[in-house]
N, C-alpha and C. Protein backbone atom coordinates (compact mmCIF):
# COMPACT_ATOMS: atom_id res chain seq x y z
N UNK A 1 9.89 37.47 -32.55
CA UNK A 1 10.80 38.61 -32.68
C UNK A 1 11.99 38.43 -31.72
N UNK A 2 13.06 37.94 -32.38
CA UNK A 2 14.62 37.57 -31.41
C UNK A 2 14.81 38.93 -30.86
N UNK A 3 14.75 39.99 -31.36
CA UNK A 3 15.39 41.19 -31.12
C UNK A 3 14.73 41.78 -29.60
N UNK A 4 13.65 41.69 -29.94
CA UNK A 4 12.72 41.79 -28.51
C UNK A 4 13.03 41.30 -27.16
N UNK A 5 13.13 39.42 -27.60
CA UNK A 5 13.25 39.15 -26.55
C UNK A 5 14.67 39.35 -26.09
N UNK A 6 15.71 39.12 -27.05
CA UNK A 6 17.52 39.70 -26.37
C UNK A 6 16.88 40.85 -25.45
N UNK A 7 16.18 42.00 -26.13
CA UNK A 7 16.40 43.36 -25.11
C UNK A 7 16.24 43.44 -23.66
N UNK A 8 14.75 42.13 -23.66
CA UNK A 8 14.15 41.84 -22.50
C UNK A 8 14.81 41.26 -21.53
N UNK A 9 15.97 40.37 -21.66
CA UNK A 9 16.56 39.58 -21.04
C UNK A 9 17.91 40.25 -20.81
N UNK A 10 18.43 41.03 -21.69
CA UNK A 10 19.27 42.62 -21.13
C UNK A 10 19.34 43.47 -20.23
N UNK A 11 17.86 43.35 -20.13
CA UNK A 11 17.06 44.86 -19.02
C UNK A 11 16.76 43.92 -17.89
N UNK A 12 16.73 42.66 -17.96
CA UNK A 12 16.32 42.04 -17.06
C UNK A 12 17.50 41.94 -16.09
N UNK A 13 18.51 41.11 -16.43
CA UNK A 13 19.50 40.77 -16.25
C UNK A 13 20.44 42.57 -15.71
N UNK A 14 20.62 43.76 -16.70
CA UNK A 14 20.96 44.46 -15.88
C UNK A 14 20.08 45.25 -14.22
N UNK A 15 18.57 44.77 -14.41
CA UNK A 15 18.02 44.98 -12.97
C UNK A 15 18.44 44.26 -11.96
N UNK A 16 18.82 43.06 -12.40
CA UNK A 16 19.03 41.79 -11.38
C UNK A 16 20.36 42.22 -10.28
N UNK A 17 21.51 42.87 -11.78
CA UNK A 17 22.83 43.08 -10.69
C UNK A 17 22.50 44.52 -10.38
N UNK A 18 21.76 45.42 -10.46
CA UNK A 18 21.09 46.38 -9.73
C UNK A 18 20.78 46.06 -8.29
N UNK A 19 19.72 45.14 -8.33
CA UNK A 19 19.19 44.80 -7.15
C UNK A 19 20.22 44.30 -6.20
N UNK A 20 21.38 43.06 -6.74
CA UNK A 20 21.86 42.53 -6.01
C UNK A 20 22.65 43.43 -5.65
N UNK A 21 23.28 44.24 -6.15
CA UNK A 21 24.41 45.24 -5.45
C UNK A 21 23.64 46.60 -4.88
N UNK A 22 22.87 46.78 -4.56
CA UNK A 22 22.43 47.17 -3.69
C UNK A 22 21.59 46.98 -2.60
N UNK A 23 21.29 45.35 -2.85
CA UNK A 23 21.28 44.43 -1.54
C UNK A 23 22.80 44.22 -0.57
N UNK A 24 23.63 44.11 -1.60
CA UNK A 24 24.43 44.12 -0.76
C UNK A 24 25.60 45.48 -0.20
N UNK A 25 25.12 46.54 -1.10
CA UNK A 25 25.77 47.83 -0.06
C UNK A 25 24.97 47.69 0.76
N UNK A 26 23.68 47.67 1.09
CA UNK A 26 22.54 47.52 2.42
C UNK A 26 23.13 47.34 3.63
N UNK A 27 23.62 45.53 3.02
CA UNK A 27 24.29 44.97 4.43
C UNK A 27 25.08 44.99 4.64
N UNK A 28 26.13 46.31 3.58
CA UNK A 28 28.03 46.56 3.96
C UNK A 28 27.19 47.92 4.78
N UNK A 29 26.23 48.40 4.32
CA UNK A 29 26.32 49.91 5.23
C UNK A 29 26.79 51.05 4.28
N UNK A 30 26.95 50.81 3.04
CA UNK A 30 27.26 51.41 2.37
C UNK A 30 26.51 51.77 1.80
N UNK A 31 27.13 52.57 0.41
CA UNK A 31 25.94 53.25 -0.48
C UNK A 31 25.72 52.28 -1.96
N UNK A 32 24.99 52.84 -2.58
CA UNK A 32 25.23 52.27 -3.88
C UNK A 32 26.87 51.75 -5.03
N UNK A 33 27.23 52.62 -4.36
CA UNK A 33 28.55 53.04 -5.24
C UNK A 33 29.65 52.04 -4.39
N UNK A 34 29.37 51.19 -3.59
CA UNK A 34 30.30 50.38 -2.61
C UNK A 34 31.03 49.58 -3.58
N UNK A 35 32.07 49.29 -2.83
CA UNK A 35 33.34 48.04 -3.83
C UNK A 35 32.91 46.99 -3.47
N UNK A 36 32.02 45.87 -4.22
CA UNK A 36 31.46 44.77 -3.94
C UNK A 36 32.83 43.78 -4.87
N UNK A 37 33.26 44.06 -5.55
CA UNK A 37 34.17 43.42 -6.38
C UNK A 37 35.60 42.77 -5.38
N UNK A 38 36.51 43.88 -4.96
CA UNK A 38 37.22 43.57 -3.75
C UNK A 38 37.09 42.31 -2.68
């Protein structure tokens, strides 16, 4: 089932830059909502 696994790797992938950007407001001191882009 292709459809499945796309979703899985969607949800995956949007946890991943979840995690990472709020690993890194952590170590700006910031909040979630920090300008990591800048």
């Amino acid at each position: 089932m292709p459809f499945i696994i796309g979703l899985a790797v969607v949800i995956l992938a949007i946890s991943l830059r979840n995690l990472i950007s709020m690993e890194n407001s952590l170590e700006e001191g910031r909040g979630p909502q920090g300008e990591t882009l800048s």
